[in-house]
Protein backbone atom coordinates (compact mmCIF):
# COMPACT_ATOMS: atom_id res chain seq x y z
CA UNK A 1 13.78 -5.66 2.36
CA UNK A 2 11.41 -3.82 -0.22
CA UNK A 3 8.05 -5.50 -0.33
CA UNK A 4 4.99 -4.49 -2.49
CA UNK A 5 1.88 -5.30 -1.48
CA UNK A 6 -1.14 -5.49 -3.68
CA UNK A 7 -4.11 -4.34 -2.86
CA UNK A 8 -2.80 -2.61 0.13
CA UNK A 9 -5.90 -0.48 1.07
CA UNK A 10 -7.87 -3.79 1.05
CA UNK A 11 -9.25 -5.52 4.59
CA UNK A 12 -5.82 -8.00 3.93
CA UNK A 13 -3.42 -5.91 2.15
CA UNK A 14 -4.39 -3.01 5.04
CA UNK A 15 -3.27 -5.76 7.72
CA UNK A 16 -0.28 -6.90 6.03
CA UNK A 17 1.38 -3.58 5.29
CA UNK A 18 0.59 -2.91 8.94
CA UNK A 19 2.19 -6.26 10.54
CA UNK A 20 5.27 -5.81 7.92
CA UNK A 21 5.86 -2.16 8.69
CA UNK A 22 5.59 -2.77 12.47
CA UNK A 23 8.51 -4.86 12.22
CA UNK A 24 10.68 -2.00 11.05
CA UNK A 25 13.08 -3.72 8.59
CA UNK A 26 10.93 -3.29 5.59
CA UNK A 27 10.48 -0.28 3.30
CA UNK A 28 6.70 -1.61 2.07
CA UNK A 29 5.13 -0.15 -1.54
CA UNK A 30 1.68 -0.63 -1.40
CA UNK A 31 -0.28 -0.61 -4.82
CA UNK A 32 -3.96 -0.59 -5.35
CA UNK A 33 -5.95 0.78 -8.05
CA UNK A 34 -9.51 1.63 -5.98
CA UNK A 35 -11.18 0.29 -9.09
CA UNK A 36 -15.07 1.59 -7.46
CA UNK A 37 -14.58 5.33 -6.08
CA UNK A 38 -15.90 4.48 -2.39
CA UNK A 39 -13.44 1.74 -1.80
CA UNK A 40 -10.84 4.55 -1.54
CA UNK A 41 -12.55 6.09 1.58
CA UNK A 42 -12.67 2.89 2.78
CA UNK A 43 -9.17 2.23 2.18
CA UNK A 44 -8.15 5.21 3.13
CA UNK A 45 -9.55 4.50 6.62
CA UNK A 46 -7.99 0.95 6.60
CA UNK A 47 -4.58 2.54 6.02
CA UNK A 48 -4.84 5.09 8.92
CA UNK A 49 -2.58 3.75 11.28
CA UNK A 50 0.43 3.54 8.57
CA UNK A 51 -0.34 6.05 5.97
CA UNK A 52 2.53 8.32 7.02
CA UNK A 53 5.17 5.46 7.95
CA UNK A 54 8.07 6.82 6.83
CA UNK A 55 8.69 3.23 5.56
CA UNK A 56 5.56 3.17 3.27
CA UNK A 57 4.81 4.66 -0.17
CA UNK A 58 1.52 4.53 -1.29
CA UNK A 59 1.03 4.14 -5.51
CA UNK A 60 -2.58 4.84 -6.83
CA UNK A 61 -2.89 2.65 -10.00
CA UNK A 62 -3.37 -0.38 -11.68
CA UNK A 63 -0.50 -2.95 -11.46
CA UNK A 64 0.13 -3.44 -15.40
CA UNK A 65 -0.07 0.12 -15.74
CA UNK A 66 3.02 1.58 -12.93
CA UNK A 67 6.77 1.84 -14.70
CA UNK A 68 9.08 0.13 -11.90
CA UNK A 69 11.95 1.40 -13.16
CA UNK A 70 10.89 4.44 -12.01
CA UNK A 71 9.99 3.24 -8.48
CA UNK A 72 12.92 0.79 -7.19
């Protein structure tokens, strides 16, 4: 199952791309737009342990703004 998760570099969206991904039967989008420019080092270290799943794509941008045509 695809799932997108918003706010995936978040304390909650970190954890839940993590627990979904660990399962192995999703492919998991996760979306977040790092509105303030030190929440993406944050994130970025929240995200460590799935950033390179081969079953995650990471998409840096605001929700209303991504074209999902383009990404399913």
């Amino acid at each position: 199952m695809k799932i997108v998760v918003t706010g995936a570099a978040g304390f909650i969206g970190s954890h839940l791309c993590e627990h979904l991904l660990a399962g192995g039967d999703h492919e998991v989008i996760g979306v977040d737009a790092f509105v303030r420019e030190e929440l993406q080092a944050i994130g970025t270290k929240n995200m460590e342990s799935f950033y390179k799943h081969p079953n995650f794509q990471m998409i840096t941008a605001n929700i209303l703004n991504i074209d999902w045509h383009k990404i399913a």
